[in-house]
PDB file of N, CA and C in Angstrom:
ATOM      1  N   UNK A   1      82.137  99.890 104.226  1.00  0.00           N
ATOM      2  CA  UNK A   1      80.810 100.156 104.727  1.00  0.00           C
ATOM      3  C   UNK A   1      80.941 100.674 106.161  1.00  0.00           C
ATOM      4  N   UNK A   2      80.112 101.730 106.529  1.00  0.00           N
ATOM      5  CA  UNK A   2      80.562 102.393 107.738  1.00  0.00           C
ATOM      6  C   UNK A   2      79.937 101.540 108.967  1.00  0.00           C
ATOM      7  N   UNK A   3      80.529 101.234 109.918  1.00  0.00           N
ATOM      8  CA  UNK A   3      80.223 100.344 110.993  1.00  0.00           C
ATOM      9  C   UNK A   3      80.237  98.908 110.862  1.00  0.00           C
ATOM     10  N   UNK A   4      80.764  98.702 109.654  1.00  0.00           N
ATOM     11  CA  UNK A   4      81.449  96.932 109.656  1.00  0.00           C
ATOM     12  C   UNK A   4      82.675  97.180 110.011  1.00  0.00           C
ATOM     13  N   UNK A   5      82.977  95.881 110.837  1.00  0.00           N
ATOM     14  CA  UNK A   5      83.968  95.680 111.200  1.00  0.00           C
ATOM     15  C   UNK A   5      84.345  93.966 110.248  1.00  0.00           C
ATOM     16  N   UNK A   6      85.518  93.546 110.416  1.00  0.00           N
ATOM     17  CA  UNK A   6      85.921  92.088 110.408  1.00  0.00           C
ATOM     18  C   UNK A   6      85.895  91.785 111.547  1.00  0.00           C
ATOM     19  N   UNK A   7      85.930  90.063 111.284  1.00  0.00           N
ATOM     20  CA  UNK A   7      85.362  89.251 112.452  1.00  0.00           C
ATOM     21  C   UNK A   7      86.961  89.355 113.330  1.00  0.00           C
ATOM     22  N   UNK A   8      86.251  89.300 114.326  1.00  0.00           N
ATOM     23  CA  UNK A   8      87.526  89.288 115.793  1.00  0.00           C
ATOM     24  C   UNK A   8      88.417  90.192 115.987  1.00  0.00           C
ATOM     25  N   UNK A   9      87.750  91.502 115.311  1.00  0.00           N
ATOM     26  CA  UNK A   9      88.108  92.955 115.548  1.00  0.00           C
ATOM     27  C   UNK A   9      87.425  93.609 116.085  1.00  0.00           C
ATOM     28  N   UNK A  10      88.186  94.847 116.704  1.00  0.00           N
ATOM     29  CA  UNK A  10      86.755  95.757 118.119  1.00  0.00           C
ATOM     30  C   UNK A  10      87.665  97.322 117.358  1.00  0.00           C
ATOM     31  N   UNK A  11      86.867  97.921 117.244  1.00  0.00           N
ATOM     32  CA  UNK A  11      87.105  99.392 117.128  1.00  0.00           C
ATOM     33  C   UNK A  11      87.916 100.135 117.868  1.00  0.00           C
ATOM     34  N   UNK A  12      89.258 100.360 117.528  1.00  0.00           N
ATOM     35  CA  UNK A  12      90.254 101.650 118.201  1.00  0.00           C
ATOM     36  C   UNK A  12      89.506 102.449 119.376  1.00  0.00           C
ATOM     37  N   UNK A  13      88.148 103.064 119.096  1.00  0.00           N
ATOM     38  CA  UNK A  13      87.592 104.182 120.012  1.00  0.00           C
ATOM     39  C   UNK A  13      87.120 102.821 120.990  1.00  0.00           C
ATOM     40  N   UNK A  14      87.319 101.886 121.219  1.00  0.00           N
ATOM     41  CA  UNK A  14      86.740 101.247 122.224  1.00  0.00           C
ATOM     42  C   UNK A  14      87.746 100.935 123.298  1.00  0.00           C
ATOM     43  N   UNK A  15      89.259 100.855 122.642  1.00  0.00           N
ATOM     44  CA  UNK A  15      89.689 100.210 123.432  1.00  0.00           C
ATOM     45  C   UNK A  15      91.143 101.166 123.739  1.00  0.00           C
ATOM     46  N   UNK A  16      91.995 101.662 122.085  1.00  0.00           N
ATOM     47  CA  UNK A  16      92.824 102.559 122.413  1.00  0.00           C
ATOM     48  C   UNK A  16      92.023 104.588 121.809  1.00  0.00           C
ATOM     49  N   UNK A  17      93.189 105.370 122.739  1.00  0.00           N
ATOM     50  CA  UNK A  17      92.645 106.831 122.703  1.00  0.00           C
ATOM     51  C   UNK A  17      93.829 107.595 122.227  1.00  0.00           C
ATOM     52  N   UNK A  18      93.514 107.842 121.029  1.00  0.00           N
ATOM     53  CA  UNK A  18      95.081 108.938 120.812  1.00  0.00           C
ATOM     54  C   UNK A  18      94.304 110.743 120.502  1.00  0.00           C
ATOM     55  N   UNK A  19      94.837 111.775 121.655  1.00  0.00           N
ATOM     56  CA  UNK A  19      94.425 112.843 121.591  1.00  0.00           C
ATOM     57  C   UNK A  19      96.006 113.808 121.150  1.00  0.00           C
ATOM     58  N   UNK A  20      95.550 114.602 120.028  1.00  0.00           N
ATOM     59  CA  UNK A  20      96.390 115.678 119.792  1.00  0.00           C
ATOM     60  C   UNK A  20      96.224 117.137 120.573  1.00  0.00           C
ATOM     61  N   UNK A  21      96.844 117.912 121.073  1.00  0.00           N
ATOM     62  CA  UNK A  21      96.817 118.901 121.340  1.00  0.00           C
ATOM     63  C   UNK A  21      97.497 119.880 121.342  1.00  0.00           C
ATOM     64  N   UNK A  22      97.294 121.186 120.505  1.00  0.00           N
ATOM     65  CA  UNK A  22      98.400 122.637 120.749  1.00  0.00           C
ATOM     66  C   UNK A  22      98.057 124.024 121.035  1.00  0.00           C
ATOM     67  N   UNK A  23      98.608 124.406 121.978  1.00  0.00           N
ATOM     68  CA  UNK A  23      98.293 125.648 122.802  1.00  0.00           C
ATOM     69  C   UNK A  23      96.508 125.447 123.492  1.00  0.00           C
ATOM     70  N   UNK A  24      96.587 124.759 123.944  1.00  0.00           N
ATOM     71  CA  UNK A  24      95.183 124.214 124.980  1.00  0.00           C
ATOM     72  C   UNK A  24      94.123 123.573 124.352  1.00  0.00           C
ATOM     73  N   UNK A  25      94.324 123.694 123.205  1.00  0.00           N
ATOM     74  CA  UNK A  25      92.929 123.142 122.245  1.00  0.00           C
ATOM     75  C   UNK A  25      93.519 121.585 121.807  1.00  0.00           C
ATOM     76  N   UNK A  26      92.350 120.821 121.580  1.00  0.00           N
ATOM     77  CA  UNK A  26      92.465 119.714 120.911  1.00  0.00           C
ATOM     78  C   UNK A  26      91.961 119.585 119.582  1.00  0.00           C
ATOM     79  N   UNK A  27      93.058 119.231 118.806  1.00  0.00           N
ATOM     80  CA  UNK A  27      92.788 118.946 116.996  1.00  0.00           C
ATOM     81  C   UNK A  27      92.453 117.924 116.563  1.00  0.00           C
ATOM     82  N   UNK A  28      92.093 118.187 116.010  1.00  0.00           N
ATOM     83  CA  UNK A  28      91.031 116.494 115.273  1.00  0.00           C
ATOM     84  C   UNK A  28      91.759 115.872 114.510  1.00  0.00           C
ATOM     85  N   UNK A  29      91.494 114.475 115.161  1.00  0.00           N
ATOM     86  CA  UNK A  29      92.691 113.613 114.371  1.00  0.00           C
ATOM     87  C   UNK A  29      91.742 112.812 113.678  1.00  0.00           C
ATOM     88  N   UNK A  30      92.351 112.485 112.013  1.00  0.00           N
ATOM     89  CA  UNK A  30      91.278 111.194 111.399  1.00  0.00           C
ATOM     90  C   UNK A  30      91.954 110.232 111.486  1.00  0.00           C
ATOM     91  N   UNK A  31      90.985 109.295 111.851  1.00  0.00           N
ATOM     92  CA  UNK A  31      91.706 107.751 111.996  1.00  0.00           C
ATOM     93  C   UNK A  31      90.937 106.999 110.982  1.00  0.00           C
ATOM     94  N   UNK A  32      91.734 106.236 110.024  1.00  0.00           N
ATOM     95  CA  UNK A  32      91.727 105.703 109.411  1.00  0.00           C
ATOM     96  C   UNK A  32      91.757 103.897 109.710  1.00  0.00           C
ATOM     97  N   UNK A  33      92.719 104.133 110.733  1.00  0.00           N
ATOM     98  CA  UNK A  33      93.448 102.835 111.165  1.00  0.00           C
ATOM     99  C   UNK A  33      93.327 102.302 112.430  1.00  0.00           C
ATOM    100  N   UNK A  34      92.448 101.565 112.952  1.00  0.00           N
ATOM    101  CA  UNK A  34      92.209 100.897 114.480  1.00  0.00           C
ATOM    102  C   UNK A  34      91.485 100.085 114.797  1.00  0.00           C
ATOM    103  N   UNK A  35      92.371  99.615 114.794  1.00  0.00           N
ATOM    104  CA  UNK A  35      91.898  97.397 114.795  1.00  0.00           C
ATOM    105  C   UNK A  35      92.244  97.278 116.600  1.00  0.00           C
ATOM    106  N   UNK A  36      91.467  96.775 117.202  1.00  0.00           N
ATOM    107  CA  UNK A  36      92.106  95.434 118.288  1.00  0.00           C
ATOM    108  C   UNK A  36      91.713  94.068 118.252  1.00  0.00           C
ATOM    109  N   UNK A  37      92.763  92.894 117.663  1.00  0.00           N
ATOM    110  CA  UNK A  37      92.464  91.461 117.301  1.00  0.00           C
ATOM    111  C   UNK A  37      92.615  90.823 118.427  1.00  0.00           C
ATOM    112  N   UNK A  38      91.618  89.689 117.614  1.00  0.00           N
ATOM    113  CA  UNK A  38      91.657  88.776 119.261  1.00  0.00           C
ATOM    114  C   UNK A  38      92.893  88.431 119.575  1.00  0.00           C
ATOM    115  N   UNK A  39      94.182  88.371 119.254  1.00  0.00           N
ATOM    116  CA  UNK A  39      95.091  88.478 119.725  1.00  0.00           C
ATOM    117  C   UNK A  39      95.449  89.013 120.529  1.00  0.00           C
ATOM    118  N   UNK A  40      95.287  89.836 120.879  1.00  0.00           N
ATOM    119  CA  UNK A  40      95.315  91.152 121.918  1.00  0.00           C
ATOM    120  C   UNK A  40      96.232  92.215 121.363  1.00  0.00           C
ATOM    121  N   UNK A  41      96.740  92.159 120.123  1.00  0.00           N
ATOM    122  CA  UNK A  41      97.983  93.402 120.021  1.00  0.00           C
ATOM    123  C   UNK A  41      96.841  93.827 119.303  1.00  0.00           C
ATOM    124  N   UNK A  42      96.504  95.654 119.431  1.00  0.00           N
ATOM    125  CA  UNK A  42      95.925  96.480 119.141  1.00  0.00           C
ATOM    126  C   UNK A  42      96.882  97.653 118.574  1.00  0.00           C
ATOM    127  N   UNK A  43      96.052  98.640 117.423  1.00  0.00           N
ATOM    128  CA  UNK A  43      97.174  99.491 116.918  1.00  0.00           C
ATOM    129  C   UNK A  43      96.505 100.543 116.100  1.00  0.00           C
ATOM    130  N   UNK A  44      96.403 101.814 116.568  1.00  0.00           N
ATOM    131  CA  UNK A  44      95.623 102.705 116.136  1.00  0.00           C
ATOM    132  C   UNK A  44      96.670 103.686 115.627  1.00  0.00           C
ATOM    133  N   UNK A  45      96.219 104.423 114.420  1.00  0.00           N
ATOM    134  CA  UNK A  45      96.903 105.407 113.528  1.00  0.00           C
ATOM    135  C   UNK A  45      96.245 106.382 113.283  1.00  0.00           C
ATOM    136  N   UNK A  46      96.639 108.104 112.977  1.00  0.00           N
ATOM    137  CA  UNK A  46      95.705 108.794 112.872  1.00  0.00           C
ATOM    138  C   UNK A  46      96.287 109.862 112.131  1.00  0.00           C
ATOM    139  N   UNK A  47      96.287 110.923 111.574  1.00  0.00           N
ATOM    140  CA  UNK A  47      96.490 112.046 110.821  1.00  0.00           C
ATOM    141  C   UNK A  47      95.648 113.316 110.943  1.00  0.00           C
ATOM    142  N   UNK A  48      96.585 114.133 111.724  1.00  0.00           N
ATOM    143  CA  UNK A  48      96.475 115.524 111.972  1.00  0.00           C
ATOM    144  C   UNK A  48      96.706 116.654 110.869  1.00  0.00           C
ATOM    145  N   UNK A  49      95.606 116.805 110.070  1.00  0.00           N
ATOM    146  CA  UNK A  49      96.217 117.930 109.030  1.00  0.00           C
ATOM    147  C   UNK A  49      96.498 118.674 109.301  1.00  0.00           C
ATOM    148  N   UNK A  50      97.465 119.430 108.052  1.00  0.00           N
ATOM    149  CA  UNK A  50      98.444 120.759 108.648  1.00  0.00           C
ATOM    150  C   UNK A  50      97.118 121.771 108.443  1.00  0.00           C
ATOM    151  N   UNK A  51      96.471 121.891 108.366  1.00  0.00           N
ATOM    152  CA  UNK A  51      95.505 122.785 107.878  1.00  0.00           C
ATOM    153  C   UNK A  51      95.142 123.228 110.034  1.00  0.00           C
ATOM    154  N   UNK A  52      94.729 121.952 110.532  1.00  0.00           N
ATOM    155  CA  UNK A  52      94.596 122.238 111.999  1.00  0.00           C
ATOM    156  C   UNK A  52      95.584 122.521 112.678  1.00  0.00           C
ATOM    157  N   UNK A  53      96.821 122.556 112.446  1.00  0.00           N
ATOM    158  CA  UNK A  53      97.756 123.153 113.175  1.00  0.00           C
ATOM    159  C   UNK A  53      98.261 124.086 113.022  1.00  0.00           C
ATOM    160  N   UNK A  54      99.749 124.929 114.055  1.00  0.00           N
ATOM    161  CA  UNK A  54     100.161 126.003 113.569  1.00  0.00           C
ATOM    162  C   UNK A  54     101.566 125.498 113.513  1.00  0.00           C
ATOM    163  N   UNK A  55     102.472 125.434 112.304  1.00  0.00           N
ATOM    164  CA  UNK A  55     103.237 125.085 112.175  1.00  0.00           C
ATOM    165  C   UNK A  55     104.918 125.531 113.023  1.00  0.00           C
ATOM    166  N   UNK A  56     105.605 125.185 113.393  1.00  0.00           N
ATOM    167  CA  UNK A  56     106.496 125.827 114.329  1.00  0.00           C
ATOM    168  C   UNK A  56     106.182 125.557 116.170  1.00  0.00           C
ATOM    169  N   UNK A  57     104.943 125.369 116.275  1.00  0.00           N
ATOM    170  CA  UNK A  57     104.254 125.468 117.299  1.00  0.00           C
ATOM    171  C   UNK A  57     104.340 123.721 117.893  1.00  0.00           C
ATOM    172  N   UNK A  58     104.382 123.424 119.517  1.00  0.00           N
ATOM    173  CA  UNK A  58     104.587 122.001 119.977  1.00  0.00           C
ATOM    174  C   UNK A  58     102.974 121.800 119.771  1.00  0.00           C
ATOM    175  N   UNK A  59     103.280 120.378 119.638  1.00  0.00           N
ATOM    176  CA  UNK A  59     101.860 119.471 119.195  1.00  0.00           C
ATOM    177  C   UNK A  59     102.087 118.638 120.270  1.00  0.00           C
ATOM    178  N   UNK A  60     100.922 118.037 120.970  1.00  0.00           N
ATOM    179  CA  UNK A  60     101.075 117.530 122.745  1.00  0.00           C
ATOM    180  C   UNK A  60     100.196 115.780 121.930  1.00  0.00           C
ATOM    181  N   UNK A  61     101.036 115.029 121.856  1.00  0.00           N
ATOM    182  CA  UNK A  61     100.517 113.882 121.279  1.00  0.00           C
ATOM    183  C   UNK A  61      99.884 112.890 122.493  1.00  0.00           C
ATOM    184  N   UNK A  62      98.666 112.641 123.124  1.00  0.00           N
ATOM    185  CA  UNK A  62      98.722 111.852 124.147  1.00  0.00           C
ATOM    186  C   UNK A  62      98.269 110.155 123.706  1.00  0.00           C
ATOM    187  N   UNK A  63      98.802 109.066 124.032  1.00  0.00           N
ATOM    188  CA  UNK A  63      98.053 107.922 123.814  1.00  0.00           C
ATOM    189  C   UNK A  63      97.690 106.808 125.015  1.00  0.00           C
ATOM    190  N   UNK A  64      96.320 106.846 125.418  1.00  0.00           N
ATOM    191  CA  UNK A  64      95.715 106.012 126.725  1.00  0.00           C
ATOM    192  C   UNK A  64      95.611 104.485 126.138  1.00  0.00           C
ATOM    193  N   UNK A  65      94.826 103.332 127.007  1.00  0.00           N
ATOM    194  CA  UNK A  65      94.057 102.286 126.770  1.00  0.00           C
ATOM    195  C   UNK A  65      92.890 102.159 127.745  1.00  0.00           C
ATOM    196  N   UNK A  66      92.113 102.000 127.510  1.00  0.00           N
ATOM    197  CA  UNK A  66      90.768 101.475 128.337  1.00  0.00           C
ATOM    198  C   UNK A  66      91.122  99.606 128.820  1.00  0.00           C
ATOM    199  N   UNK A  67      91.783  99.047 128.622  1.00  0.00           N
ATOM    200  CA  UNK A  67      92.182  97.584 129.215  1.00  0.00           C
ATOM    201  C   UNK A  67      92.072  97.787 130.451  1.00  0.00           C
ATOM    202  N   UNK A  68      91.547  97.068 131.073  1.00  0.00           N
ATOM    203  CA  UNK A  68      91.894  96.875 132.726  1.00  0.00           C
ATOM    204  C   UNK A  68      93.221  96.298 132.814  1.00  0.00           C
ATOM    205  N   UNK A  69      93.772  95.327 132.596  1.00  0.00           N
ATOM    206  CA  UNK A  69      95.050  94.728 132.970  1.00  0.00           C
ATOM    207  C   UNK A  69      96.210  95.538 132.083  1.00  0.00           C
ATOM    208  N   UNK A  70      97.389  95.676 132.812  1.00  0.00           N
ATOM    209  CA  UNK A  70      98.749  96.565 132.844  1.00  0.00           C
ATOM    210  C   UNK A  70      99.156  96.228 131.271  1.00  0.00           C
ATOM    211  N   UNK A  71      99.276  97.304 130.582  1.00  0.00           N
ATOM    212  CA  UNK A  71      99.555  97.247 129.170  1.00  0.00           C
ATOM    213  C   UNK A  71     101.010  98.233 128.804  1.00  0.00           C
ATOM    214  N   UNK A  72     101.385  98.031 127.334  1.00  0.00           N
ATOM    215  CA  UNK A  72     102.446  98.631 127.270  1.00  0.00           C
ATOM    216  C   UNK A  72     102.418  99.418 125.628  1.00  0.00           C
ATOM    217  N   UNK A  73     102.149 100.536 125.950  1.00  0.00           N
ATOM    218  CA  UNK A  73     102.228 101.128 124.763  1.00  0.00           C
ATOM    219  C   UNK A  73     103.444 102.238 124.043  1.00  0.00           C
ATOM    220  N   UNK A  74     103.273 102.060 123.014  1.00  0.00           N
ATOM    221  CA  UNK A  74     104.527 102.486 122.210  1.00  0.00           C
ATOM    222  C   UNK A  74     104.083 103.714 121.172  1.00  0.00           C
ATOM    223  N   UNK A  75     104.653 104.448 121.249  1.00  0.00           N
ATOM    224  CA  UNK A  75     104.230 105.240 119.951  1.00  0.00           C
ATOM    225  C   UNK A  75     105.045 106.331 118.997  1.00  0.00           C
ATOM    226  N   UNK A  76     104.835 106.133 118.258  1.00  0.00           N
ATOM    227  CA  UNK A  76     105.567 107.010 116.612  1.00  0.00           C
ATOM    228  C   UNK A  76     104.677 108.286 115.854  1.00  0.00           C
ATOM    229  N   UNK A  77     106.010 109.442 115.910  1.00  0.00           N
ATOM    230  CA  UNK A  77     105.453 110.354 115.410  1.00  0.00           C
ATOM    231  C   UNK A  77     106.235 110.697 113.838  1.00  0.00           C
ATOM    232  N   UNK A  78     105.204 110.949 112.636  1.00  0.00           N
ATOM    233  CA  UNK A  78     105.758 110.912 111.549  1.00  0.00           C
ATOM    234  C   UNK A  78     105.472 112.551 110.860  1.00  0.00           C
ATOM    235  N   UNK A  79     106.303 112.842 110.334  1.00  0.00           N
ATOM    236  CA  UNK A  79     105.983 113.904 109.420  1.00  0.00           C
ATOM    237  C   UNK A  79     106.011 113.513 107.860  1.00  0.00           C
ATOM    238  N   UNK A  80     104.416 113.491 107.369  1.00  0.00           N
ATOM    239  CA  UNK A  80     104.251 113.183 105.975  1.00  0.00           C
ATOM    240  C   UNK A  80     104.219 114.347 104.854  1.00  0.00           C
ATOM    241  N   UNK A  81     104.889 114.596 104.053  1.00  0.00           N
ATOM    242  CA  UNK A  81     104.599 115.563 102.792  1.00  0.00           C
ATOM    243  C   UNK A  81     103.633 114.334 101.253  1.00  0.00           C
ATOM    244  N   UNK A  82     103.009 115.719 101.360  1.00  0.00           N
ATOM    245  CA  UNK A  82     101.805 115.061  99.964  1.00  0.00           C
ATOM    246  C   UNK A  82     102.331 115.472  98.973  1.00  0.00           C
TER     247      UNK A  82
END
C-alpha cells in the first residue's frame, strides 16, 4: 500500500540520498528498497535502467545522509542482467 510504512521504520527519502548521474544530467533511480530502523542502521537500494543510460559512458553514483551526527556510509555498485 503506497505510504505505509512498518512500525519503527522512516523512509530512505527522509533520511538517506542516492543520486545517479552521466554527462551532467541526473537519471532516475527506482527505489524499491529504503528502510531506516530504530536501530539506526539504515540502507537504501535503487536501480538505474539501462534504458536511461548510455552504455560505455561513466555513471557518477553519489550517496549523502541528512543525520546530524557523523555517520559512515558504504556503498556497492552492481551490474544486473535480466
Amino acid at each position: 500500500m503506497p505510504g505505509r510504512r512498518e512500525p519503527g521504520t522512516t523512509s530512505r527519502g527522509c533520511v538517506l540520498k542516492i543520486v545517479a548521474e552521466q554527462g551532467g544530467k541526473t537519471l532516475p533511480i527506482e527505489i524499491n528498497y529504503d528502510k531506516q530502523v530504530w536501530s539506526g542502521l539504515s540502507w537504501g537500494a535503487g536501480e538505474v535502467k539501462h534504458a536511461h543510460f548510455a552504455a560505455g559512458a561513466p555513471i557518477r553514483v553519489r550517496c549523502s545522509s541528512e543525520e546530524k551526527s557523523k555517520v559512515v556510509l558504504e556503498g556497492q555498485v552492481y551490474s544486473v542482467d535480466y
